[in-house]
Structure formats: C-alpha cells, structure tokens
Protein backbone atom coordinates (compact mmCIF):
# COMPACT_ATOMS: atom_id res chain seq x y z
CA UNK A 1 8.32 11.06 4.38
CA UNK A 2 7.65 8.16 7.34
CA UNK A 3 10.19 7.57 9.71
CA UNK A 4 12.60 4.87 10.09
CA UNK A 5 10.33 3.47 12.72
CA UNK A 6 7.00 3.82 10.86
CA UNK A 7 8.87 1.90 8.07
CA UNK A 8 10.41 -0.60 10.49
CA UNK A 9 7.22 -1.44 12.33
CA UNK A 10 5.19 -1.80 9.35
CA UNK A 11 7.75 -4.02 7.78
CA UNK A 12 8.24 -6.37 10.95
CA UNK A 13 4.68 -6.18 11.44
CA UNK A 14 4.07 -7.74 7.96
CA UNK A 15 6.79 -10.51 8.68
CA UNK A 16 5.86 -11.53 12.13
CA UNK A 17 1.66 -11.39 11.17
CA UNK A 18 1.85 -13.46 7.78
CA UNK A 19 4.78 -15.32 7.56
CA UNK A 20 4.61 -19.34 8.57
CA UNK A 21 8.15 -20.14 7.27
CA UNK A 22 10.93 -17.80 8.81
CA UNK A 23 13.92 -19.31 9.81
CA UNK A 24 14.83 -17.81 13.04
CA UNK A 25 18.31 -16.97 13.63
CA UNK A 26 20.76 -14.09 14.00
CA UNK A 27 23.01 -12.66 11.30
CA UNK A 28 26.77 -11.13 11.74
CA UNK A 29 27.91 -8.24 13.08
CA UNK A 30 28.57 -6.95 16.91
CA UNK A 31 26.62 -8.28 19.37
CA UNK A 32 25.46 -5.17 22.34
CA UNK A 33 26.83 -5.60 25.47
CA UNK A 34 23.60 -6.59 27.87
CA UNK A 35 25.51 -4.45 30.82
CA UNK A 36 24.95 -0.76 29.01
CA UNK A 37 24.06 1.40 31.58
CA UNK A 38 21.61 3.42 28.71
CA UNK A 39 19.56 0.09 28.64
CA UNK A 40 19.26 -0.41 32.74
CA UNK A 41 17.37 2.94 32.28
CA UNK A 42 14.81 1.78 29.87
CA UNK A 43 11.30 0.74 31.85
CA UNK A 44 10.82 -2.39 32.05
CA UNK A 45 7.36 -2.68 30.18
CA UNK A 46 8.87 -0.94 27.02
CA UNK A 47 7.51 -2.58 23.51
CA UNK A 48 10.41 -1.45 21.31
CA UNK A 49 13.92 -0.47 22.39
CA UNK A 50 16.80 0.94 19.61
CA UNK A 51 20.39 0.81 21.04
CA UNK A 52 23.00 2.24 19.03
CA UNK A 53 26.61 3.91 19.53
CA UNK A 54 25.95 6.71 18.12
CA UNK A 55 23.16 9.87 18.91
CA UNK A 56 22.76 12.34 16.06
CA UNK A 57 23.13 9.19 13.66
CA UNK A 58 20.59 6.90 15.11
CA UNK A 59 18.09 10.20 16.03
CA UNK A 60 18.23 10.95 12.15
CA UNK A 61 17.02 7.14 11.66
CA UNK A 62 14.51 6.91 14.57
CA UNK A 63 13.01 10.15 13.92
CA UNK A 64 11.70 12.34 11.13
CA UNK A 65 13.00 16.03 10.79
CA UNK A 66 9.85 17.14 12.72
CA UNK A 67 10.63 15.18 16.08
CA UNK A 68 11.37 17.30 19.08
CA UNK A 69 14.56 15.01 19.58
CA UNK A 70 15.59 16.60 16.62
CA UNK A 71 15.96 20.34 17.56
CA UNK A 72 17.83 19.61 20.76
CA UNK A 73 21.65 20.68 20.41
CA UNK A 74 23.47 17.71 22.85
CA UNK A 75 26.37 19.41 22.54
CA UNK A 76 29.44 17.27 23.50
CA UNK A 77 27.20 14.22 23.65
CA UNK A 78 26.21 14.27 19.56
CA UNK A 79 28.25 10.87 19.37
CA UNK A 80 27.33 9.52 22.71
CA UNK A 81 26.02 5.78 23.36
CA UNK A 82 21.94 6.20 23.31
CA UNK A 83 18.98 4.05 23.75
CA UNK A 84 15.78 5.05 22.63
CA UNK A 85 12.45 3.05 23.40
CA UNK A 86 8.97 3.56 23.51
CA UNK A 87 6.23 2.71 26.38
CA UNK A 88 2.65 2.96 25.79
CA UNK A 89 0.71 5.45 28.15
CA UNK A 90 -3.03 5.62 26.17
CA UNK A 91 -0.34 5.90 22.95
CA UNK A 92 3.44 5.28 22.41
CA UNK A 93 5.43 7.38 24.47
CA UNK A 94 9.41 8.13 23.36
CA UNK A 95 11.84 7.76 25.72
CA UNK A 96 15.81 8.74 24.88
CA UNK A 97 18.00 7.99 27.52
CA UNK A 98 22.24 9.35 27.24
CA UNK A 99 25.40 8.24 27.56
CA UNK A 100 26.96 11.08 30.03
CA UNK A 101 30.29 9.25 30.81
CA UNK A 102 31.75 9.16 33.74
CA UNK A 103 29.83 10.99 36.55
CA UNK A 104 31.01 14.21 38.16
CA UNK A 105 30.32 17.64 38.45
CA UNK A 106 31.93 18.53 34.91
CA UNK A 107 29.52 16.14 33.50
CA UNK A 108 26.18 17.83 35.48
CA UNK A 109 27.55 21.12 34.09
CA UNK A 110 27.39 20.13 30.34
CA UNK A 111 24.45 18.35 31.40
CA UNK A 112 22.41 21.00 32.81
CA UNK A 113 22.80 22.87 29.58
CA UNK A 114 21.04 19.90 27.02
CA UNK A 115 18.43 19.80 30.20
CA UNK A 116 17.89 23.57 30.00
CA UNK A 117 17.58 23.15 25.84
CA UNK A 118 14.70 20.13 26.10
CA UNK A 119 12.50 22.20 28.45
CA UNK A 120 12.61 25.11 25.78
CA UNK A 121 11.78 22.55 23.26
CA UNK A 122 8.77 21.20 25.34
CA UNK A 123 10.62 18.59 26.38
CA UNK A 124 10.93 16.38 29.58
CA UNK A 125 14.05 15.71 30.70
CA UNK A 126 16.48 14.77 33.97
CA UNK A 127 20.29 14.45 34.66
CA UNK A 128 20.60 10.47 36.70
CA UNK A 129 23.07 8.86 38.31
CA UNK A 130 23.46 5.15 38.81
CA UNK A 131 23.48 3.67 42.02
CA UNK A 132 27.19 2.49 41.23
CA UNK A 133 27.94 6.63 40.54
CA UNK A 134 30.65 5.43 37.57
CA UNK A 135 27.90 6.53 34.57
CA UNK A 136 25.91 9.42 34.17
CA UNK A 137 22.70 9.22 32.47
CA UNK A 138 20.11 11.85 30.62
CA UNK A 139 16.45 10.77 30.20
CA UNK A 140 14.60 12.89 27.98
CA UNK A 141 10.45 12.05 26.90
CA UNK A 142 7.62 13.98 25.59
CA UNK A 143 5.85 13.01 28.91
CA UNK A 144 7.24 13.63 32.56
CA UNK A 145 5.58 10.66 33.79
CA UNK A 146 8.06 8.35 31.35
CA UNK A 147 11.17 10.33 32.51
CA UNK A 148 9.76 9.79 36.55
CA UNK A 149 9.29 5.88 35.37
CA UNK A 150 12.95 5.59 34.38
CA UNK A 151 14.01 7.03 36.93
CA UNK A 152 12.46 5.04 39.59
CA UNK A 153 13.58 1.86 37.25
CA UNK A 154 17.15 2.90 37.99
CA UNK A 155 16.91 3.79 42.12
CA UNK A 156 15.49 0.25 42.22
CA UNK A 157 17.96 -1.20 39.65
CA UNK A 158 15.37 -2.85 37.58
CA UNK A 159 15.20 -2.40 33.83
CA UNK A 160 13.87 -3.78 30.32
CA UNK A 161 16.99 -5.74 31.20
CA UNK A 162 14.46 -7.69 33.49
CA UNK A 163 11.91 -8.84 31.10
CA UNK A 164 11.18 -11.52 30.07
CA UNK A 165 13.40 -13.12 27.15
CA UNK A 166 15.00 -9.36 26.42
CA UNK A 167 18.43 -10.52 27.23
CA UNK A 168 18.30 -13.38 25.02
CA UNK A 169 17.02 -11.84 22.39
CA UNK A 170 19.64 -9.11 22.72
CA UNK A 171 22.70 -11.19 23.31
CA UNK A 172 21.76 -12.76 19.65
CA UNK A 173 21.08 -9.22 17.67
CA UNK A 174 24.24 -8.23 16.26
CA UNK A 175 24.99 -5.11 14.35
CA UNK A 176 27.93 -2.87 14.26
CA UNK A 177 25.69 0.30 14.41
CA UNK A 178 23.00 -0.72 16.70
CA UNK A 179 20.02 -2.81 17.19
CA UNK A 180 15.97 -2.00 17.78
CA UNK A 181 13.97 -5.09 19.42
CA UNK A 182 9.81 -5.48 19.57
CA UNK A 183 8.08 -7.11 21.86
CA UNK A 184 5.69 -9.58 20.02
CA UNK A 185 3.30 -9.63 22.75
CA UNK A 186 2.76 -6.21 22.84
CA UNK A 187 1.97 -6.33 19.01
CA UNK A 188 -1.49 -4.07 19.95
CA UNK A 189 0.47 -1.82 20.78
CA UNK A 190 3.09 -0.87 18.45
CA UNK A 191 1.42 -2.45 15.27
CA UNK A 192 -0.13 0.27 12.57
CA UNK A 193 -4.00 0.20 13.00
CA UNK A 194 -3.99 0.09 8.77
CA UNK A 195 -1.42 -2.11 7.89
CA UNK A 196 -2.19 -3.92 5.40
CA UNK A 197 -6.20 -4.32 6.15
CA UNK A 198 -7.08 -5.04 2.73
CA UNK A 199 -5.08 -8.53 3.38
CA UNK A 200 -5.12 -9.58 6.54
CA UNK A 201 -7.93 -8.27 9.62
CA UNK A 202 -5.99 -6.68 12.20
CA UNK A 203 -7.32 -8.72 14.96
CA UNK A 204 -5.88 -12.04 13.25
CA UNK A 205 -2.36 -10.03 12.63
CA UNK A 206 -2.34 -9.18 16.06
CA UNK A 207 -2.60 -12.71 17.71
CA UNK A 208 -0.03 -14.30 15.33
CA UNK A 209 2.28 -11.51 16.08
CA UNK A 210 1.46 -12.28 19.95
CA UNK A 211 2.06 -16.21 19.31
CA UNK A 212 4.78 -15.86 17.09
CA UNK A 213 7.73 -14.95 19.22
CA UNK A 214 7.94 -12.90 22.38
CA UNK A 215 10.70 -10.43 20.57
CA UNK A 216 11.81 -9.41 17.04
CA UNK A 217 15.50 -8.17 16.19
CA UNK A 218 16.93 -5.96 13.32
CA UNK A 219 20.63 -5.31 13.26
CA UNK A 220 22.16 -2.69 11.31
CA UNK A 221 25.70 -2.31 10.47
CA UNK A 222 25.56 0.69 9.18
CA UNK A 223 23.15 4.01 10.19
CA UNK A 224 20.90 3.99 6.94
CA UNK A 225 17.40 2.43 5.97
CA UNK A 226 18.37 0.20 3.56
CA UNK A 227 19.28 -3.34 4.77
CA UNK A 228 19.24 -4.97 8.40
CA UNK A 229 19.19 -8.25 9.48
CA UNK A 230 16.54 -9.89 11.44
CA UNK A 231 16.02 -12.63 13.80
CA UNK A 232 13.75 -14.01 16.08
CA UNK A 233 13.78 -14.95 20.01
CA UNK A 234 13.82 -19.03 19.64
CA UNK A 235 11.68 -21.33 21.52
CA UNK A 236 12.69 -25.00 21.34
CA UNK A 237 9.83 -25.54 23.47
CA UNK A 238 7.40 -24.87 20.24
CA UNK A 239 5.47 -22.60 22.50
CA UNK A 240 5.73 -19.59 19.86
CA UNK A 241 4.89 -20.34 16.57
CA UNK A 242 8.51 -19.67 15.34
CA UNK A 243 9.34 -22.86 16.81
CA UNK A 244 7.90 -24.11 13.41
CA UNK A 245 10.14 -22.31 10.76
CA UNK A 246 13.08 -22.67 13.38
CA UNK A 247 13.20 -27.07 12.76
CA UNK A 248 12.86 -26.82 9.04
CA UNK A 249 14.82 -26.16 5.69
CA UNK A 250 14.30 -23.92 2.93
CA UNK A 251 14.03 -24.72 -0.78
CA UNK A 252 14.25 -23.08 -4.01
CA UNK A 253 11.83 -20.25 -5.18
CA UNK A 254 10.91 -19.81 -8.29
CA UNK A 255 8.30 -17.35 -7.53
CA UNK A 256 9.74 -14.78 -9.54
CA UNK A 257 9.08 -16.14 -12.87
CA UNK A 258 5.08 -16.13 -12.51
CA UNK A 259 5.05 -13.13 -9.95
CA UNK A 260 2.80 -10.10 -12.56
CA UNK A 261 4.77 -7.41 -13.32
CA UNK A 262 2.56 -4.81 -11.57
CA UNK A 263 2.37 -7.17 -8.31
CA UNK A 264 1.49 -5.61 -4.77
CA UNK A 265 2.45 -7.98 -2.63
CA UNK A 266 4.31 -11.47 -1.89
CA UNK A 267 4.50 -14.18 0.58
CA UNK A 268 6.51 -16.84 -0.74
CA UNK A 269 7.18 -20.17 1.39
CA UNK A 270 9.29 -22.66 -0.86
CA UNK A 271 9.17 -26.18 0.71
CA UNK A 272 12.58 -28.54 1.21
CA UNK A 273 10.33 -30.97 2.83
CA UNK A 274 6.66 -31.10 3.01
CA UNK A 275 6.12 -33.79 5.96
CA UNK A 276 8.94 -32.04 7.66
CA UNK A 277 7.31 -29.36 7.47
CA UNK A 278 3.79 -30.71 8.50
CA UNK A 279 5.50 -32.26 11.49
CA UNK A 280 6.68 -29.16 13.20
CA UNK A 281 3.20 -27.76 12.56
CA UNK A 282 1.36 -30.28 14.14
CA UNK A 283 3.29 -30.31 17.16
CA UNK A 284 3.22 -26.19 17.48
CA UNK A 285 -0.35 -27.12 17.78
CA UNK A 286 -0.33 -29.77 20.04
CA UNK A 287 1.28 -27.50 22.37
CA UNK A 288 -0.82 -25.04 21.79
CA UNK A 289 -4.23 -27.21 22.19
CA UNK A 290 -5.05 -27.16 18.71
CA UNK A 291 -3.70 -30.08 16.82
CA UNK A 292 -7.53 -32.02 17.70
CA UNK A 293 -9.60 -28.81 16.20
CA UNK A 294 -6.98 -28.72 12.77
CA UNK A 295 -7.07 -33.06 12.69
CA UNK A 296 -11.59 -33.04 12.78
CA UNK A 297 -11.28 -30.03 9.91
CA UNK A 298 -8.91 -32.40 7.83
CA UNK A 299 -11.32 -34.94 8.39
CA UNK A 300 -14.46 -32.91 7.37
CA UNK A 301 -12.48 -31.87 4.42
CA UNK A 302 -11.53 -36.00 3.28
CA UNK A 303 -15.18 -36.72 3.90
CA UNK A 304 -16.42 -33.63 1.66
CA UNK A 305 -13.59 -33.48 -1.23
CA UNK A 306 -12.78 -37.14 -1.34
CA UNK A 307 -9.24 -36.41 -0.53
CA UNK A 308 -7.24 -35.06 2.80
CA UNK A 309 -5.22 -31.99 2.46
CA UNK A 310 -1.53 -33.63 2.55
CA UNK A 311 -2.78 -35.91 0.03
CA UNK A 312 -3.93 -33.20 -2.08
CA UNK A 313 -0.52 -31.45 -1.79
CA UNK A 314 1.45 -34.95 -2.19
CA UNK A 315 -1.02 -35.63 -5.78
CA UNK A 316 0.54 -32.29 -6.86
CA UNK A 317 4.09 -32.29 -5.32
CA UNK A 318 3.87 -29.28 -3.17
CA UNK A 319 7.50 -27.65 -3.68
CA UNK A 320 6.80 -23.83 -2.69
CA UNK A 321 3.45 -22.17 -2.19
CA UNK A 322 2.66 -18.23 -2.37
CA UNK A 323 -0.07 -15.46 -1.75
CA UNK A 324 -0.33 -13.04 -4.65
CA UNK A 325 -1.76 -9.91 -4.80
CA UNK A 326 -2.17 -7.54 -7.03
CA UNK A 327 -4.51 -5.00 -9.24
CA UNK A 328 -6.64 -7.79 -10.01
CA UNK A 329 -6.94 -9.42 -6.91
CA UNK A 330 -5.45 -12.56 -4.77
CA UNK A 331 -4.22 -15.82 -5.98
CA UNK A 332 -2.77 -18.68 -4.38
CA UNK A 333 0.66 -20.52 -6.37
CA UNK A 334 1.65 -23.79 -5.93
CA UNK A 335 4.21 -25.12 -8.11
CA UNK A 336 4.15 -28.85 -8.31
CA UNK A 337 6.91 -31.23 -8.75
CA UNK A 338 5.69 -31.81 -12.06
CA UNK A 339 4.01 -30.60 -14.88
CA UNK A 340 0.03 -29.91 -14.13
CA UNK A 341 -3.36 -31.47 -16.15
CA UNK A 342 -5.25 -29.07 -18.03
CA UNK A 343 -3.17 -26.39 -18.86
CA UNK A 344 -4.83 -23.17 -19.05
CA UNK A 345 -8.52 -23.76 -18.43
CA UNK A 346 -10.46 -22.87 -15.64
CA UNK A 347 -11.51 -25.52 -13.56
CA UNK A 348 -13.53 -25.81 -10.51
CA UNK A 349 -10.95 -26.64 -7.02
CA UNK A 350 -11.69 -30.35 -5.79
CA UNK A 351 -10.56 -28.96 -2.91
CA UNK A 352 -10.94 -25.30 -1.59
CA UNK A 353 -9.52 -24.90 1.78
CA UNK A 354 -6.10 -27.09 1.78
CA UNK A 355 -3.27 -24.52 1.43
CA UNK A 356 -4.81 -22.83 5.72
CA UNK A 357 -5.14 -26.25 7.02
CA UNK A 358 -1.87 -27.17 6.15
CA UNK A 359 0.15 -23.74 6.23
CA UNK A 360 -1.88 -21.43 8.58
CA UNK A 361 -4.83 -18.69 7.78
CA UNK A 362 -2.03 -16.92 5.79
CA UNK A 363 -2.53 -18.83 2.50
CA UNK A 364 -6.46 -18.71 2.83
CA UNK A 365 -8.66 -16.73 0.21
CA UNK A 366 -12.31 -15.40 0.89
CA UNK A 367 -12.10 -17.30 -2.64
CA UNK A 368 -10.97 -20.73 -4.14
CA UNK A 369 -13.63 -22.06 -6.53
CA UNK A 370 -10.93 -22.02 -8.80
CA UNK A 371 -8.08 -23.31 -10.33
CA UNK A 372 -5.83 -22.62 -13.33
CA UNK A 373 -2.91 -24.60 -14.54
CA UNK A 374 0.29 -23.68 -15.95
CA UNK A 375 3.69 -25.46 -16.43
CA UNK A 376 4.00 -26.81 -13.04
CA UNK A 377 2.28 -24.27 -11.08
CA UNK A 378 -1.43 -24.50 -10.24
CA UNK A 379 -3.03 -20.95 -9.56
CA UNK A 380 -6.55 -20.68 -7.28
CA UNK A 381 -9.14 -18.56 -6.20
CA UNK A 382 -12.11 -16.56 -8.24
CA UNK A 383 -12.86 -16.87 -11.66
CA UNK A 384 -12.46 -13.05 -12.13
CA UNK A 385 -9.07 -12.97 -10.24
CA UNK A 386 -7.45 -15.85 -12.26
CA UNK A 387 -8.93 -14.35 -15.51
CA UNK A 388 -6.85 -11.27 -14.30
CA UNK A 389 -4.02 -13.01 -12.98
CA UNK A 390 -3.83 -15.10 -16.40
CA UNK A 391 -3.55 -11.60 -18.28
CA UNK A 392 -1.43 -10.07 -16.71
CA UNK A 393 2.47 -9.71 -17.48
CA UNK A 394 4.61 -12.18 -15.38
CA UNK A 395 7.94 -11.98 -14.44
CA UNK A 396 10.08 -9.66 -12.27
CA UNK A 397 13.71 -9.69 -10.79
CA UNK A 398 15.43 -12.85 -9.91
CA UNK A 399 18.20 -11.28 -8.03
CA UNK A 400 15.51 -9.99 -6.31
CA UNK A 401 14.73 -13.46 -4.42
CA UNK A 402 17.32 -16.00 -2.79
CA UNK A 403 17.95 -18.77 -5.50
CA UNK A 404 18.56 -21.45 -2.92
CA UNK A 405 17.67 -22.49 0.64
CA UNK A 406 14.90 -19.96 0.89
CA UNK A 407 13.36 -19.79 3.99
CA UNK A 408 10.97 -17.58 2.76
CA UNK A 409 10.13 -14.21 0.84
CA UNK A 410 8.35 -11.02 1.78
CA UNK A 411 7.65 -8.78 -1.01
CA UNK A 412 6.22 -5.52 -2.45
CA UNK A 413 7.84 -3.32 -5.18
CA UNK A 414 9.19 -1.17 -2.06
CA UNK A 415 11.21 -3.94 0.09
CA UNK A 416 12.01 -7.36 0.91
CA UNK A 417 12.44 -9.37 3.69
CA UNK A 418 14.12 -12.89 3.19
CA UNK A 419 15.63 -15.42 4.80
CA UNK A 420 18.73 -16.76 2.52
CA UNK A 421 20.21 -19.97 4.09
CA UNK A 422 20.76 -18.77 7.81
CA UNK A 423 20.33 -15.04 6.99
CA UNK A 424 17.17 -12.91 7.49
CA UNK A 425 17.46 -9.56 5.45
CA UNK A 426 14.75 -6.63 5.16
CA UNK A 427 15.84 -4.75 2.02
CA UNK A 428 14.27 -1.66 1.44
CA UNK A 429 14.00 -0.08 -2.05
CA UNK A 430 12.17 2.85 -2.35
C-alpha cells in the first residue's frame, strides 16, 4: 500500500502539472499559527513540510507501516505538536521535528529515552533548545547531516519560516488536523519520476509545476486520506501561472454525461467566460515574455486553417473543454453552446491545434485529424481513438462532479480533485 505522501504528491503533482483552470483559494478550517516553534526548526530549503497537532496520528498518515518513524515508542509525546518535512540531499531526506513542551531537565529526561530508542532503530536524532529556552524540541532524520542542518537553523534562528512566500501560503492553509505545503519550484524534486508519463513528458510537468505557483496547500480536518482541501499561494502580479485561474469564474460541467464508463483519466475546464478567460491568459504571458511567440502561432494558424483559434472556439460556443483518456486512447471534448453539424461522422479537423494555443499544452494531442460530432459536444483526435471513443459506454457519476461554478475537475476512477465555487477538494476513493 503507498503512503499518504506517495498518494499526496502524485495527486498534487497531477493538479499543479495539467491543470490551466484552478481557482486558487483557501477552504475552512484552523489556520496554523506561523510562530510554532516545530516549524522554526524545519531547514529552510525544505520542499514539503506537514504540520499537524497530533504525532502518532499524522506519522500513521505520513508514513507507511514500514517507516522507521514508525517503530519509535515517543512515549509521553504520542500526542505532541509535530512537523515533519523533507529536504533533498542526492534524494528526499525525512526530517520529524517534536513538540517537548516546556524546557527543563524533566523534559531532557523523557527526552533522552525517545533519543536512546531512534539510535536503536537506526535513527538520527537530538534533544534542542530554542534560543528563547521556553520550548524544547526533538529532531529526528534518517541522515545526521539533516538533524546537524536543523540544528544550526535554530542557533541562528532562521527557518522554512524564512522562505520565500512560506508564510503566506501557511497563514491561508487551514485545517483543524494539520496542513502539508510543496514547494512548486522544487517540483524536480519531490515529483514521481513516472507519474503519469503516458500523458504528459515529465520535463513539461515539471516546468508548469515550477511556473505555476511557488507553494501548494492541503488542509485536513480530520487525520484520514480521504478529503482535504487545497489552495494555492496567489500572485496578483500574474507572475505564476495561477494568476490565470485566480481572475476567472467557473461554469457548469457536464462532462459526466459523455465521460466512457471505463475512463482513465479527466481534466475538465468548464468555461463561464471565454474572452475572460483568454484575457488573463494573454497577460500571464505577457509577463512572462510569451504573449508575441503564442500571437505569430495564432497567426500561422488563421493563415493555414482560414480561421484564428478564438474564432474557431466562438463558431462553436466553447462552454467547457476536456482531455479524455482511456483504453482506447485520448480525445479532446468541447461542448458547444449549441447543437453541432454532422452528427456522428468522422470528419477531418479544419483546425488541429486550437484547444493548446488557447488553453495551454494540456489540451494538445500527438493527434487531431479528427473530429466527431454529437449533441453539442464535438470530440477530436485519431480516427482509431474516436472510433473507440464512439463505442464505448458513456456516462458515469454526476455527484461525482460539481454541478455549478466549476472551476475545474481532476479525475480517475481512484480520486478527484475539484474546485466547487471557492472550494478546492482532493477526494480520494479507492
């Protein structure tokens, strides 16, 4: 069985690296107080740091039943306040860091005993002090060089507290339980070398999870795998790409209705308004130099199709478009605003390309000779994956989606994550 944070960093990964539409914004709950002394140990370079109240609970979460961390016996400090992060040193390294209340030499004694355990485990470990002397502290890695780093972090009174955008990201992830925050520009690091490879190449997932925001937040109110809520570190000055989803509304999907039965995976982005949308874009790219580079390929594709990509989607009525894949292969969906010409034929696409220029590399298909009508939705890519896609069974779950305001969908048979009005959820199934 994977880990919570194998699950967690393969489901953020696949939200941050392919999604164009999320909504960034934080959810309810109980905001972490930015002054723990169990964060002021974590290094300052860390790329993913979990804060929760309580030890044993958030260990059996981080950790799978094989984890040194979990044959440790903390004794009276099972339901202390913990962090635990990870810093990369050639691979991740884990780093747990204590609550030991109040400092004193009944608190090195119990200490000195959960010290004494971790070196029989294989463990490194060390009993700290802050400067102030009102907390003490136990650091505990599988490398001693992590436990020397924290502790240095704390004589000098520096701390992931210090980098860049951590405190604003954590002052706006709330959860009752606890919290875990990734850095998105250290996406090389932490991101699964085979996540998803038969979608996306790795290199492309890894620079839109380094442009896309600089950290990602799950909140969980309770200590179980099943729901948190996400958000994302805003940037009104549109130099991450969340800066996109962040000035834009959601619409209604209606995904589930044509989605096949035996699907593999989902990205749904329903569209409130299309020029909206196309105006947050283009100004992500202007700040990012690359509004001229997207304008000349709009222009190439006018001169060779006869028609520019917005008017394409405006001669259809763009309302939601979707990557599909599944046994079969990939589709695109678009569902119009109204019913589509030539139902159910085969044609060849006037104009293969559209759906990346105007929504990113996400909705883009080695693929899109073709297109296939039906009702109001137009499906594209090969003739052997719309043949497929036009046999197959549709329909699954409609609970399963938000009905209104969707921000956008994430889906495989396993889990979910959606943003429903100004709620992100990652629901996990199986």
């Amino acid at each position: 069985m994977r880990s919570f944070s194998e699950i967690f960093r393969d489901t953020a990964a696949t939200l941050l690296l392919m999604l164009t539409a999320v909504f960034a914004t934080s959810c309810g709950g109980s905001q972490v107080d930015g002054d723990s002394a169990v964060l002021r140990a974590v290094p300052s370079r860390a790329v993913a740091v979990a804060h929760f109240g309580r030890l044993d609970k958030a260990l059996e979460m981080l950790t799978d039943s094989t984890s040194l961390f979990r044959q440790l016996d903390y004794g009276p400090y099972h339901d202390s306040e913990m962090s635990f992060s990870y810093v990369y040193s050639a691979s991740l390294v884990p780093v747990l860091v204590i609550d030991a209340g109040h400092a004193g030499r009944d608190t090195s004694s119990q200490a000195l005993k959960v010290l004494d355990n971790a070196q029989d485990c294989g463990l490194s470990a060390a009993y700290a002090q802050e400067s102030n002397k009102k907390r003490a502290l136990l650091i505990i890695s599988t490398l001693r060089a992590a436990v020397n780093e924290s502790l240095v972090h704390i004589s000098e009174n520096s701390s992931i507290l210090d980098a860049p955008g951590f405190t604003q990201a954590l002052g706006s992830a709330e959860g009752k339980a606890g919290i875990l925050l990734l850095r998105g520009s250290a996406a090389h690091r932490w991101m699964p070398k085979g996540l998803l490879a038969d979608i996306f190449p790795r290199s492309s997932m890894v620079r839109f999870a380094e442009s896309y925001s600089e950290w990602i937040s799950a909140g969980f109110d309770e200590y179980g795998l099943s729901h948190a809520s996400l958000g994302f570190l805003q940037d009104p000055a549109f130099g991450h790409f969340c800066a996109v989803p962040q000035s834009v509304e959601g619409g209604k999907s209606k995904l589930h209705t044509v989605l096949p039965e035996d699907y593999l995976f989902a990205l749904d982005l329903p569209l409130q308004d299309l020029d909206a949308y196309q105006k947050a874009y283009h100004h992500y790219l202007d700040v990012k130099a690359g509004l001229s580079v997207n304008k000349i390929r709009c222009k190439q594709m006018e001169s060779r199709c006869g028609v520019s990509p917005i008017a394409w989607a405006k001669g259809i009525g763009l309302k939601e478009i979707a990557l599909i894949a599944f046994p079969g292969g990939k589709v695109l969906a678009l569902r119009g605003a109204r019913k589509q010409a030539r139902q159910g034929e085969i044609q060849q696409n006037s104009c293969p390309g559209a759906s990346a220029l105007l929504f990113g590399a996400a909705f883009a298909l080695e693929d899109e000779s073709g297109i296939l009508s039906s009702g109001h939705w137009l499906f594209i890519g090969s003739e052997d994956a719309l043949e497929a896609f036009s046999a197959a069974a549709k329909g699954v779950r409609a609970e399963s989606f938000p009905d209104k305001e969707c921000k956008f969908a994430v889906c495989t048979p396993g889990w979910q994550i959606a943003a429903d009005g100004d709620k992100i959820g990652l629901n996990i199934w199986n």
